[in-house]
Structures are given as structure tokens and as C-alpha cells.
N, C-alpha and C. Protein backbone atom coordinates (compact mmCIF):
# COMPACT_ATOMS: atom_id res chain seq x y z
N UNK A 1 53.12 -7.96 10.47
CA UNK A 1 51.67 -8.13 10.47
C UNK A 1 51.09 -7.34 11.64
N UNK A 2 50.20 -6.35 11.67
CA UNK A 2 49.67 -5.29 12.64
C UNK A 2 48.41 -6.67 13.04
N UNK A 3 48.64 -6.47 14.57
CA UNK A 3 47.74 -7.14 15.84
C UNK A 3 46.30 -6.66 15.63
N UNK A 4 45.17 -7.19 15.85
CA UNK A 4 44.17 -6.77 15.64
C UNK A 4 44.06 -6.30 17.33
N UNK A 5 43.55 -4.80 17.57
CA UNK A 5 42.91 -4.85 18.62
C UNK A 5 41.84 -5.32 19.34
N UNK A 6 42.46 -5.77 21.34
CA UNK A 6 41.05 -6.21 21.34
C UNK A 6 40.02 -5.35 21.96
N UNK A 7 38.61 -6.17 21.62
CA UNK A 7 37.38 -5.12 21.94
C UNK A 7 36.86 -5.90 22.91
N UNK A 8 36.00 -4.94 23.85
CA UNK A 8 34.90 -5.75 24.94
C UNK A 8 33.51 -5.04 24.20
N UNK A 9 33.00 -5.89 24.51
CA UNK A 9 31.28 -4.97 24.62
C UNK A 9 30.76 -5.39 25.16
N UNK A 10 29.86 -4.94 26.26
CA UNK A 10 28.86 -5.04 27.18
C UNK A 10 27.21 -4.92 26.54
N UNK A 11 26.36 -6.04 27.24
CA UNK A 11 24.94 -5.65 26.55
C UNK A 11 23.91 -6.09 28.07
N UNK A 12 22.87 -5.09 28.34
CA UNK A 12 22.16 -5.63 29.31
C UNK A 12 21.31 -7.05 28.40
N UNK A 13 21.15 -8.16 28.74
CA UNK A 13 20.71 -9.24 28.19
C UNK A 13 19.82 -10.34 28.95
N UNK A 14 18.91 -11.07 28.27
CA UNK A 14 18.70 -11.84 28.48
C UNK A 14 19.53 -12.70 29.48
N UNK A 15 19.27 -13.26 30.83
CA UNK A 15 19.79 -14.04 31.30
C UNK A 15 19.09 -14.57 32.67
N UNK A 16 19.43 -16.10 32.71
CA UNK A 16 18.85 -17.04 33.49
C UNK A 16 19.43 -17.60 34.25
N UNK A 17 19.19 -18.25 35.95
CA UNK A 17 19.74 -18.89 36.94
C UNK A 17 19.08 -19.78 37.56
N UNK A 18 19.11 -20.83 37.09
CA UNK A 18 18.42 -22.13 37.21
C UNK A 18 19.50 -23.00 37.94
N UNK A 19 19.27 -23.42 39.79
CA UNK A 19 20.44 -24.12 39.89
C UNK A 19 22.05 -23.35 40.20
N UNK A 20 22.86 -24.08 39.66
CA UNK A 20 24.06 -23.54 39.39
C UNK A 20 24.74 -23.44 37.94
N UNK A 21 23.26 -23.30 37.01
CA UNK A 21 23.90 -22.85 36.01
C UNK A 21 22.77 -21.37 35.49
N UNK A 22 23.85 -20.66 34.41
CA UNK A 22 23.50 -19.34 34.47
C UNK A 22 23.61 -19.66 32.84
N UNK A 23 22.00 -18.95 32.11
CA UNK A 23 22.43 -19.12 30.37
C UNK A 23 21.31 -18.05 30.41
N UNK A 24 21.77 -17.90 28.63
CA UNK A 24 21.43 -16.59 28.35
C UNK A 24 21.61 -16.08 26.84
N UNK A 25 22.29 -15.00 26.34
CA UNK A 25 22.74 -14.20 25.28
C UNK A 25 23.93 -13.24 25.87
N UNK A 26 25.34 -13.54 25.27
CA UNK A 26 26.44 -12.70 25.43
C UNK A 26 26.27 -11.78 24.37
N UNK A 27 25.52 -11.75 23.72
CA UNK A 27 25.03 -10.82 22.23
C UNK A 27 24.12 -11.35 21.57
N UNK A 28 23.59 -9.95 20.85
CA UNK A 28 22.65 -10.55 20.13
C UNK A 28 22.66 -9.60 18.69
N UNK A 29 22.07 -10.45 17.56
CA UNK A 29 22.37 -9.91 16.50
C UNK A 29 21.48 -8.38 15.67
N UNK A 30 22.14 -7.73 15.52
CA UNK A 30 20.97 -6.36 15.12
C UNK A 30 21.14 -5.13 16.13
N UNK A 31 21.12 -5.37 17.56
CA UNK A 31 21.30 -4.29 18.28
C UNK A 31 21.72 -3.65 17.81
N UNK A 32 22.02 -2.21 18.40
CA UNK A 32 22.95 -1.35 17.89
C UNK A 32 23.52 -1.05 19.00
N UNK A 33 24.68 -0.50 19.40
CA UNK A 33 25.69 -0.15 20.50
C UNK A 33 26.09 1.40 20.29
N UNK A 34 26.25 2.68 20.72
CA UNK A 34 26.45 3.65 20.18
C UNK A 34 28.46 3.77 20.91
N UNK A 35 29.40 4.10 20.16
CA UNK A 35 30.77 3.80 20.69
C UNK A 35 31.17 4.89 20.52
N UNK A 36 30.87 5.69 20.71
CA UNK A 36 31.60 7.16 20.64
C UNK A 36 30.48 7.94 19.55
N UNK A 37 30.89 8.26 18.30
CA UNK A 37 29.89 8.59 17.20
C UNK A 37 29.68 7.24 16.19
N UNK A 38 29.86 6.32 16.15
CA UNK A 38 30.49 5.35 16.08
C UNK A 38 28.75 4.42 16.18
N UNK A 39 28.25 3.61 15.36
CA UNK A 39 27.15 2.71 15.33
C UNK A 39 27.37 1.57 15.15
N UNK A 40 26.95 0.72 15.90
CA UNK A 40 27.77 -0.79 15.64
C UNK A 40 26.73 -1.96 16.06
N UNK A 41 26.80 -2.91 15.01
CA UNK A 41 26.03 -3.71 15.16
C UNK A 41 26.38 -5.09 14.71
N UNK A 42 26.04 -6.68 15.43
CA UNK A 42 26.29 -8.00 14.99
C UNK A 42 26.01 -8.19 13.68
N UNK A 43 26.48 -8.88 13.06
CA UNK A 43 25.49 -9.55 11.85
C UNK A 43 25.46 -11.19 12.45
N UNK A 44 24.49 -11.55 11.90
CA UNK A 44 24.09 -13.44 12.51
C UNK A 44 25.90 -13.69 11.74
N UNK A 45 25.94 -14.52 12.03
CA UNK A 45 26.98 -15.33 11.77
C UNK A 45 28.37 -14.51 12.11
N UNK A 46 28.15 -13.69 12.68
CA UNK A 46 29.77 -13.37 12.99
C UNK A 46 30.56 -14.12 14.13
N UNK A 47 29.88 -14.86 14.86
CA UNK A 47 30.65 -15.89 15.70
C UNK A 47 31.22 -16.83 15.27
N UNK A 48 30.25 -17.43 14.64
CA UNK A 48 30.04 -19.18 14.06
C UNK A 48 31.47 -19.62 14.01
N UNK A 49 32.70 -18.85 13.30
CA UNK A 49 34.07 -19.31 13.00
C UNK A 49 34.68 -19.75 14.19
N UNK A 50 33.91 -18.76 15.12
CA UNK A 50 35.00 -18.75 16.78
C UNK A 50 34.47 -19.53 17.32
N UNK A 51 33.93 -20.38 17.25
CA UNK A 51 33.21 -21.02 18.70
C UNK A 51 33.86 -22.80 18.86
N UNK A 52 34.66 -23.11 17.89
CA UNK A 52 35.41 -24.11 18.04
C UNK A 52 36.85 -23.98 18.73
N UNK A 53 36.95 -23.08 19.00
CA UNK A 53 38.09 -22.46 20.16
C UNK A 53 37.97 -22.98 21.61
N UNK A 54 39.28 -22.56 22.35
CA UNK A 54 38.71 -22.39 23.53
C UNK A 54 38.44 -20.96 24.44
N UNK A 55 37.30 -21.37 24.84
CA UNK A 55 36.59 -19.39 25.24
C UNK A 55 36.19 -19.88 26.49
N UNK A 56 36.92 -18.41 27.41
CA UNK A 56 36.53 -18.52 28.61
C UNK A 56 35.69 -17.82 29.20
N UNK A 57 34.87 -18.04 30.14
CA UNK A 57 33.74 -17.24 30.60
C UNK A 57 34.40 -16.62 32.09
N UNK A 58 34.32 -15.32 31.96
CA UNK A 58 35.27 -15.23 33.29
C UNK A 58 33.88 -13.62 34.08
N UNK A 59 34.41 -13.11 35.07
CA UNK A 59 33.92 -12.69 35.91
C UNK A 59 34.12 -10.61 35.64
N UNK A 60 33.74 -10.04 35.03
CA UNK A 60 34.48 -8.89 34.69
C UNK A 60 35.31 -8.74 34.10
N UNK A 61 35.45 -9.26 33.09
CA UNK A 61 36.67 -9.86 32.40
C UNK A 61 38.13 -10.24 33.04
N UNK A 62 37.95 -10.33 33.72
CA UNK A 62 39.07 -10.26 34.79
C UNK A 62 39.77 -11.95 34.67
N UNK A 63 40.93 -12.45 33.85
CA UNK A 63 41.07 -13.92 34.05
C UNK A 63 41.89 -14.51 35.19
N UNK A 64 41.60 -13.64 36.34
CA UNK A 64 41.76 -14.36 37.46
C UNK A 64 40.44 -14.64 38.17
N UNK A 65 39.27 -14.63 37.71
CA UNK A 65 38.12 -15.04 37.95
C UNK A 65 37.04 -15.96 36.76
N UNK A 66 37.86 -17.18 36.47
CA UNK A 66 37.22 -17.94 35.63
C UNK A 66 36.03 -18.63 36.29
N UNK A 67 35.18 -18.39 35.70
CA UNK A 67 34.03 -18.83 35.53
C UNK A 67 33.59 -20.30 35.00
N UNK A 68 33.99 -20.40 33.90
CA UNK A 68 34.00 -21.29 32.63
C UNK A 68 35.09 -21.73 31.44
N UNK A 69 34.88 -22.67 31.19
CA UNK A 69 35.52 -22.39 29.51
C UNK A 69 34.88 -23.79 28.93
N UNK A 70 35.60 -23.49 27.53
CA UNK A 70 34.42 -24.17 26.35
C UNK A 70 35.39 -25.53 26.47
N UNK A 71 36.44 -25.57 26.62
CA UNK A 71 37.26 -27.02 26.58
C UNK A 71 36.79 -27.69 27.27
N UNK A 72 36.79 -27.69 28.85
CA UNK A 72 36.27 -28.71 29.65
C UNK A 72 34.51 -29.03 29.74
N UNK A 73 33.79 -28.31 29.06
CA UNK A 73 32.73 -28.58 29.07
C UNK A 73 31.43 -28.05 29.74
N UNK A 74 32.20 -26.70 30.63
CA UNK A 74 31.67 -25.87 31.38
C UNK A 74 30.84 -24.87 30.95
N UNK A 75 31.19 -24.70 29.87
CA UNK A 75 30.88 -23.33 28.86
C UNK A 75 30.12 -24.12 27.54
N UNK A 76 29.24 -24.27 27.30
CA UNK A 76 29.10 -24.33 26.12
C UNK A 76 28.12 -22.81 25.46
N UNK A 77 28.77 -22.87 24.07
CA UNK A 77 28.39 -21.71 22.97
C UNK A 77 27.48 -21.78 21.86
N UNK A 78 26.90 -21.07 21.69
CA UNK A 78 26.44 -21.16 20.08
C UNK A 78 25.15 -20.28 19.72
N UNK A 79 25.34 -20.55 18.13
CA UNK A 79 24.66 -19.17 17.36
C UNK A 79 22.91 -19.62 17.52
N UNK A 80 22.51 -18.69 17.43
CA UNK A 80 20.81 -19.11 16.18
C UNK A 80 20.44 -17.85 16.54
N UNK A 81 18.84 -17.93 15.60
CA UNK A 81 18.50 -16.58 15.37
C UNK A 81 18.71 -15.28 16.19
N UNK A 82 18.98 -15.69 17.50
CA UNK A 82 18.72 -14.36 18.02
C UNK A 82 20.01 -13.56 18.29
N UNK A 83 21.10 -14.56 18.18
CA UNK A 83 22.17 -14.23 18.96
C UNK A 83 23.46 -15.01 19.05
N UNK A 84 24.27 -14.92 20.15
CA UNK A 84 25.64 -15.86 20.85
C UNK A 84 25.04 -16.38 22.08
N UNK A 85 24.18 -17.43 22.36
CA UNK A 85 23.86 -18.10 23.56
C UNK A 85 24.55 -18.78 24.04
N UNK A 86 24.84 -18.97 25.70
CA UNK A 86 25.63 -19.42 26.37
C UNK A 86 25.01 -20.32 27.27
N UNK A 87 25.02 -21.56 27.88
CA UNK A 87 25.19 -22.07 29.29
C UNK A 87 26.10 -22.14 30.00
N UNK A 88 26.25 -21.53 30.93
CA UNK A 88 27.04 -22.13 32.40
C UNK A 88 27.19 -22.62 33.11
N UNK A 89 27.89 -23.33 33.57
CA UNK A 89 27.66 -24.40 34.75
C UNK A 89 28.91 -23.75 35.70
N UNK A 90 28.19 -23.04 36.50
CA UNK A 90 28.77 -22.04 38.18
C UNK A 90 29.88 -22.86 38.54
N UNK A 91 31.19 -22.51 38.85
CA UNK A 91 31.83 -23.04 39.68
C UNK A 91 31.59 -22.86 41.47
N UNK A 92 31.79 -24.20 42.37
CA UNK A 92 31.68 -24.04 43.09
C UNK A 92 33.06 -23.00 43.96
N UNK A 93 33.20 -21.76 43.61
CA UNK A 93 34.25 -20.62 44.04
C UNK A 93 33.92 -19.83 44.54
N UNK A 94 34.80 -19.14 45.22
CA UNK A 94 33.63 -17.32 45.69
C UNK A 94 32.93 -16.76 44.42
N UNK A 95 34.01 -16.22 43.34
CA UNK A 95 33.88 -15.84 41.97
C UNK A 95 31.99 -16.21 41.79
N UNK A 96 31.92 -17.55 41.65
CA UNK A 96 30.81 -18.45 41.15
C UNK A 96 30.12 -18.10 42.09
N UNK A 97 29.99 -18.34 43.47
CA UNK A 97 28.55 -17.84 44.52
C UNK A 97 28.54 -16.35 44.33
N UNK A 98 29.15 -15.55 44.12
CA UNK A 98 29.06 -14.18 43.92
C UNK A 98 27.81 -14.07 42.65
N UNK A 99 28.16 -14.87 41.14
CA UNK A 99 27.71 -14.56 40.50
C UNK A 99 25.96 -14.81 40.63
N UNK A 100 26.10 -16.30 41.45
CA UNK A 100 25.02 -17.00 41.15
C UNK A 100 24.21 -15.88 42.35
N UNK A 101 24.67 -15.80 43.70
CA UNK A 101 24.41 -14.79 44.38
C UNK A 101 23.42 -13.27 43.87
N UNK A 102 24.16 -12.49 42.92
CA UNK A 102 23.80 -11.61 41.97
C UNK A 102 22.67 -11.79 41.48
N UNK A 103 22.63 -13.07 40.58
CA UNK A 103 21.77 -13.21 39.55
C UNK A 103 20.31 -13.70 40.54
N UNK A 104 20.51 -14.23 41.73
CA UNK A 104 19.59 -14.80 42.15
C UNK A 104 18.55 -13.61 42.75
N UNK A 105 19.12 -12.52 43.05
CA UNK A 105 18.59 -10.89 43.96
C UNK A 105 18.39 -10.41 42.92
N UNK A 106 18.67 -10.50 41.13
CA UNK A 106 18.32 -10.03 40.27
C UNK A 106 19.27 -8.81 40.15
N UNK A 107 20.97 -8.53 40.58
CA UNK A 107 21.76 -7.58 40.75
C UNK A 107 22.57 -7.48 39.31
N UNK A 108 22.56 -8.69 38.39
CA UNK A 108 23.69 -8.18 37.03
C UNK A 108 23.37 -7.39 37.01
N UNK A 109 24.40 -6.66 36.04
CA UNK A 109 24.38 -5.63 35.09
C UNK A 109 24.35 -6.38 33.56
N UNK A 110 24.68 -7.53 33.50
CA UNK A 110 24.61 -7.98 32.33
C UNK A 110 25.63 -8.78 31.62
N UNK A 111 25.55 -8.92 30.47
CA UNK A 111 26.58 -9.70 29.94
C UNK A 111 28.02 -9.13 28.87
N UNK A 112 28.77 -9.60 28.60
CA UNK A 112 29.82 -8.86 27.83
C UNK A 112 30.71 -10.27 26.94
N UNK A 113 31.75 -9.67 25.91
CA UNK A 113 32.46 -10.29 25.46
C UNK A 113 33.30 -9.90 24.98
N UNK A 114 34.92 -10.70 24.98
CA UNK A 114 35.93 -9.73 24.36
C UNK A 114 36.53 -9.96 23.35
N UNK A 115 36.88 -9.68 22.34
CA UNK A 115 37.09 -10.02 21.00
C UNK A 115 38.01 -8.92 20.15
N UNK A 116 38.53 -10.02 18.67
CA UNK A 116 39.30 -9.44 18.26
C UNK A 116 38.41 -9.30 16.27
N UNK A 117 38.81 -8.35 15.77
CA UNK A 117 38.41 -8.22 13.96
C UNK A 117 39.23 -8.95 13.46
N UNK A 118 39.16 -10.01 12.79
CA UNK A 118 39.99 -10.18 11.95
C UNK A 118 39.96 -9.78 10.38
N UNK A 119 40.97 -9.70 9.70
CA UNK A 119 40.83 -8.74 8.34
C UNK A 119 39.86 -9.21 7.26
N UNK A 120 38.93 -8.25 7.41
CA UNK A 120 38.02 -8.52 6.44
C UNK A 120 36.73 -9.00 7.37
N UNK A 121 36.51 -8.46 8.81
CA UNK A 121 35.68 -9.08 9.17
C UNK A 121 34.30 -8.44 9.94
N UNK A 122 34.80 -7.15 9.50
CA UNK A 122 33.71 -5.83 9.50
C UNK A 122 33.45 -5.05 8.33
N UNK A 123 32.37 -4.38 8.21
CA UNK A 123 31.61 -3.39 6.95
C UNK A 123 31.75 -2.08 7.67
N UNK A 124 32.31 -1.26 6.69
CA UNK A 124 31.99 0.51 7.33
C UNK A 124 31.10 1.35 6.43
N UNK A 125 30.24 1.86 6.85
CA UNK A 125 29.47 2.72 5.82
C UNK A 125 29.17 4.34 6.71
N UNK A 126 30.03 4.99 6.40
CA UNK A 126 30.07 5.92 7.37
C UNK A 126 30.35 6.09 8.73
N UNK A 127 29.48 6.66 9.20
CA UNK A 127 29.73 5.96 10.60
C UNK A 127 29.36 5.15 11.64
N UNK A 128 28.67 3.75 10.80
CA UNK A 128 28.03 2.56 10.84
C UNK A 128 29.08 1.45 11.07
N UNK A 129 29.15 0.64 11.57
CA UNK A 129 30.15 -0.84 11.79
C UNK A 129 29.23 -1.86 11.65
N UNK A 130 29.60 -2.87 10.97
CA UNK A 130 28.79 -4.03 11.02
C UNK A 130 29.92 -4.83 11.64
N UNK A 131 29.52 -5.57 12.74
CA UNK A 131 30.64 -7.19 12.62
C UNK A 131 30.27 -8.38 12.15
N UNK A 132 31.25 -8.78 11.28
CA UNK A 132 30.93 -9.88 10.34
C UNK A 132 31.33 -11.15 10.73
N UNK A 133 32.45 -10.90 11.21
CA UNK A 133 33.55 -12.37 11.60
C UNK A 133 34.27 -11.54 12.64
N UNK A 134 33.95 -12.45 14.01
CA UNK A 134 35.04 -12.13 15.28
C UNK A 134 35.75 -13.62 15.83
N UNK A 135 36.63 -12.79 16.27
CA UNK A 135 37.35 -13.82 16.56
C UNK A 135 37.04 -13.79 18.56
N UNK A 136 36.65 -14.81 19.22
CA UNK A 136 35.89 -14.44 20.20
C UNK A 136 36.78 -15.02 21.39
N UNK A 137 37.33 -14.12 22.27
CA UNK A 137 38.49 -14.90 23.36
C UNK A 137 38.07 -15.00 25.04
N UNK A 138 36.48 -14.37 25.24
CA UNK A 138 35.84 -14.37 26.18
C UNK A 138 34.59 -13.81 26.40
N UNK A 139 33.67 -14.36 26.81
CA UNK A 139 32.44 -14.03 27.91
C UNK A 139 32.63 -13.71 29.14
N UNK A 140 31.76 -12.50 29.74
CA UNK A 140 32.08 -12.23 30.91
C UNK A 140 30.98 -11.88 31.62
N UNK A 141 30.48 -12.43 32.52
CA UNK A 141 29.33 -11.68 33.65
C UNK A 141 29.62 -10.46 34.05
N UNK A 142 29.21 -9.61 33.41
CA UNK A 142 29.17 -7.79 34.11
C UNK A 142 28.51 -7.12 34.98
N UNK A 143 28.26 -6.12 35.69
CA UNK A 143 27.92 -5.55 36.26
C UNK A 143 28.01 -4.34 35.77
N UNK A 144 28.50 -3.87 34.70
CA UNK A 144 28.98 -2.31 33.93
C UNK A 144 28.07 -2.31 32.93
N UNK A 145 27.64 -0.75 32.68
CA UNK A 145 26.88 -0.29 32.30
C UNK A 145 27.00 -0.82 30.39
N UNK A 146 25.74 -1.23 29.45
CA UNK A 146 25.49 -1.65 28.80
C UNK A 146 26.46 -1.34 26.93
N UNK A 147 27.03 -1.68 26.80
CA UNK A 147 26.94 -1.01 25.34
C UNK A 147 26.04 -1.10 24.15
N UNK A 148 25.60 -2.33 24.28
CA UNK A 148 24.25 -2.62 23.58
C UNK A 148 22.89 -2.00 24.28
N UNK A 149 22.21 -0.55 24.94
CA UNK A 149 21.24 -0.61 25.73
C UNK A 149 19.92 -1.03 25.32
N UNK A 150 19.89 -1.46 23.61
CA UNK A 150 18.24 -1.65 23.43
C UNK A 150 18.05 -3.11 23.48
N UNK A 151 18.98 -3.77 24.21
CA UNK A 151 18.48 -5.45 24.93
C UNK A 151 17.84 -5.13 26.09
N UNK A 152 17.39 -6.39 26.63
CA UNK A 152 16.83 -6.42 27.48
C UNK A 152 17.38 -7.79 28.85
N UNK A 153 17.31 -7.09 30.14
CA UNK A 153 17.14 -8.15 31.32
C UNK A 153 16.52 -8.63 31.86
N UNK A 154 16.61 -10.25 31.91
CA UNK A 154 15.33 -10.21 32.59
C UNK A 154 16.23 -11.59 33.26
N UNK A 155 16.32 -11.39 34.76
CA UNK A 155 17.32 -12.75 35.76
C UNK A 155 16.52 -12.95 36.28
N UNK A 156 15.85 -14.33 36.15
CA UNK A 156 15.18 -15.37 37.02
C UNK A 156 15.80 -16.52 37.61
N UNK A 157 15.62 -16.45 38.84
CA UNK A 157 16.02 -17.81 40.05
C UNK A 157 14.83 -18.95 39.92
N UNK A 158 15.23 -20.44 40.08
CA UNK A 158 14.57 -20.86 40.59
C UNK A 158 14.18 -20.55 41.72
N UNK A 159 12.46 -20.81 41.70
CA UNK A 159 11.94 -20.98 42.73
C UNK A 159 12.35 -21.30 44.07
N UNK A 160 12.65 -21.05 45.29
CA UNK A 160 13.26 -21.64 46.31
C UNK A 160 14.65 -21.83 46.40
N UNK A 161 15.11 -21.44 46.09
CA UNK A 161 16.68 -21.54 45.31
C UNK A 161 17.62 -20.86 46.76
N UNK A 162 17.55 -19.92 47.49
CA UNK A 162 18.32 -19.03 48.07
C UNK A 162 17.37 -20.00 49.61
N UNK A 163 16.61 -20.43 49.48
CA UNK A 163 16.37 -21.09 50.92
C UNK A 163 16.66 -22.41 50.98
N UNK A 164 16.58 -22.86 49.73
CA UNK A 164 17.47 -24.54 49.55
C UNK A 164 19.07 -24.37 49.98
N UNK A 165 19.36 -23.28 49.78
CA UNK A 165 21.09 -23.18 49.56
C UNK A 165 21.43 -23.31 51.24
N UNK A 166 20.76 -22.35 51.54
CA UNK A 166 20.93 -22.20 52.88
C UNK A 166 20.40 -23.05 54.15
N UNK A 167 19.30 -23.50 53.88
CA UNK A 167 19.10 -25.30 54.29
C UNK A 167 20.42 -26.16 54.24
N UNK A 168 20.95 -25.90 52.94
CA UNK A 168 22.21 -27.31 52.64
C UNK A 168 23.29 -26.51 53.28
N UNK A 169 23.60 -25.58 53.34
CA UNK A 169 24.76 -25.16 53.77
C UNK A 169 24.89 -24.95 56.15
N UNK A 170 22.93 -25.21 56.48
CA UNK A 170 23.00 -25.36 57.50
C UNK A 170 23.54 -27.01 57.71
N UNK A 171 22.70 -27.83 57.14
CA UNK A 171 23.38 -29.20 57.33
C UNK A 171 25.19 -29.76 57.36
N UNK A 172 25.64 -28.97 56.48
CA UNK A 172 26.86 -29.09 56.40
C UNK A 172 27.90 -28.68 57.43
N UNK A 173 27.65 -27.58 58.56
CA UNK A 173 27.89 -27.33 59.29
C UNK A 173 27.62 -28.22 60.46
N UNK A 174 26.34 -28.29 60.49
CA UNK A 174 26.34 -28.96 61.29
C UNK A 174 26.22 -30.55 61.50
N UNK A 175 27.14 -30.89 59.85
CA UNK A 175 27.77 -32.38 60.07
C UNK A 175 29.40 -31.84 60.41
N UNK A 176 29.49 -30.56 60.27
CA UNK A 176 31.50 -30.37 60.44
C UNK A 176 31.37 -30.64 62.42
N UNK A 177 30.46 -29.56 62.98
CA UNK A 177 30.02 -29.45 64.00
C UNK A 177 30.32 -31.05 64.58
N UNK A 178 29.51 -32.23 64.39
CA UNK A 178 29.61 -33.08 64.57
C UNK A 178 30.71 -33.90 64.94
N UNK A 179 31.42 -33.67 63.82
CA UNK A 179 32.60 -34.20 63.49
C UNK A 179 33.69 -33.78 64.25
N UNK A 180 33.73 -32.69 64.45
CA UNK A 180 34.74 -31.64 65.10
C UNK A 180 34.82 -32.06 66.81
N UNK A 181 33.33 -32.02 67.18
CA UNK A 181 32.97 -31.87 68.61
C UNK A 181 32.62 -33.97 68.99
């Protein structure tokens, strides 16, 4: 039985930082992505099969920088009109202040996901791709340049967010301070 290869794609996207959680669109349906000569685009429902899995949300795809995943409750997924929407809930890690960090200065590059075809789960019409059914094995916070470019970004912080942090993180010190001395 031949392995399906896997794919990443990157899309600048929709995405939000409220807190320590980060949500958004890991895709969205219709774009187009240009992959060489190559045109490629979601169809709605090509997730829907995958999302009872477990999918991890990791950092550059990189899975020594987990982020999330859908088992413990960190990650949750799912379809509707527009797309593959995600919430996050940040780990408290470097990985996680990096991201939330990023998103809060407005620095992503965006979002991504990595995935596999399973047979029968794309349309070719020249040199057009539709994806129909993926099989979906990660989300990833990117910083690399878009494959989807006709989405859009737009990273909003709460309000006060980067001077609250740093308020709480003076107190904490200076209860170690305390403690120490």
C-alpha cells in the first residue's frame, strides 16, 4: 500500500489573542494557494472526517514545540462556513510566551497545517487541485511566508494585556525576593 505524502500549507489568517488563548482559522475554504504551477484550493468539508483524532498544535511545525492538542482539551477544532477554526489555550512554556509574545506586537506570519490525501480525497482538473477529504495531523503557528496569500491578518491583543503581564510577573518576583531574603 503506497504512504500518502505529507503536506504543510501555510495561510496568512485570521487570528486572535485574548488572554492566553490564541483562535482563529488554520484554513479557510475557497482560497487559492499557487504550489508551483499547481492551483489549490479547500472544499468546506474536507476536514470534518479528521477532527475526531488527535491533532496537535505545535510551534513551526516543529513537535518539539507543542503548543496544544485536541485530546487533552487544549486544542479544540472545527468546521463552518468559513473554514478550520481553532482555539488555543497557550501553554505556560517559552514555546507559548514566544507565541503569545508575537501575536501580542502583532509579529505572526500566520497560520499552517500538516496533512495527509487520502485516496479519493482530491479533484484534478488540469492544473487545479481541490481538497476534499484530509486527513489532518497538525496546526502550527508560523511565521513563514503564506501559501494561501489572498487571506487575511488581522492579531489583536487584549487591551492592556503586555502591562498586566508584566505587573504579575513584577509581583512574583518580588514575592520570590521575599522569600529568598
Amino acid at each position: 500500500m503506497e504512504r500518502a505524502a505529507h503536506e504543510r500549507r501555510a495561510a496568512l489568517l485570521e487570528v486572535r489573542a485574548s488572554g492566553r488563548r490564541l483562535s482563529g482559522y488554520a484554513a479557510t475554504f475557497g482560497a487559492e494557494a499557487r504550489i508551483g504551477r499547481v492551483r489549490e484550493t479547500i472544499a468546506p468539508g474536507a476536514f470534518a472526517g479528521a477532527l475526531g483524532g488527535d491533532v496537535l498544535a505545535l510551534l513551526d511545525h516543529d513537535p518539539g514545540k507543542v503548543l496544544g492538542r485536541t485530546r487533552s482539551g487544549t486544542l479544540r477544532l472545527f468546521e463552518d462556513a468559513k473554514g478550520l477554526a481553532f482555539d488555543l489555550e497557550l501553554p505556560d512554556t517559552q514555546a507559548g510566551a514566544d507565541v503569545l509574545a508575537l501575536a501580542t506586537r502583532g509579529d505572526l506570519g500566520g497560520m499552517s497545517f500538516g496533512f495527509t490525501v487520502p485516496a479519493g480525497g482530491e479533484a484534478w482538473h488540469g492544473e487545479r487541485r481541490t481538497l476534499t477529504r484530509v486527513q489532518l495531523h497538525e496546526i502550527s503557528v508560523v511565521s513563514a511566508w503564506p501559501a494561501y496569500p489572498d487571506t487575511s491578518l488581522a492579531l489583536r491583543a487584549m487591551p492592556g494585556l503586555v502591562e498586566r503581564e508584566r505587573r504579575q510577573r513584577a509581583l512574583v518576583l518580588a514575592e520570590v525576593a521575599r522569600a529568598v531574603g
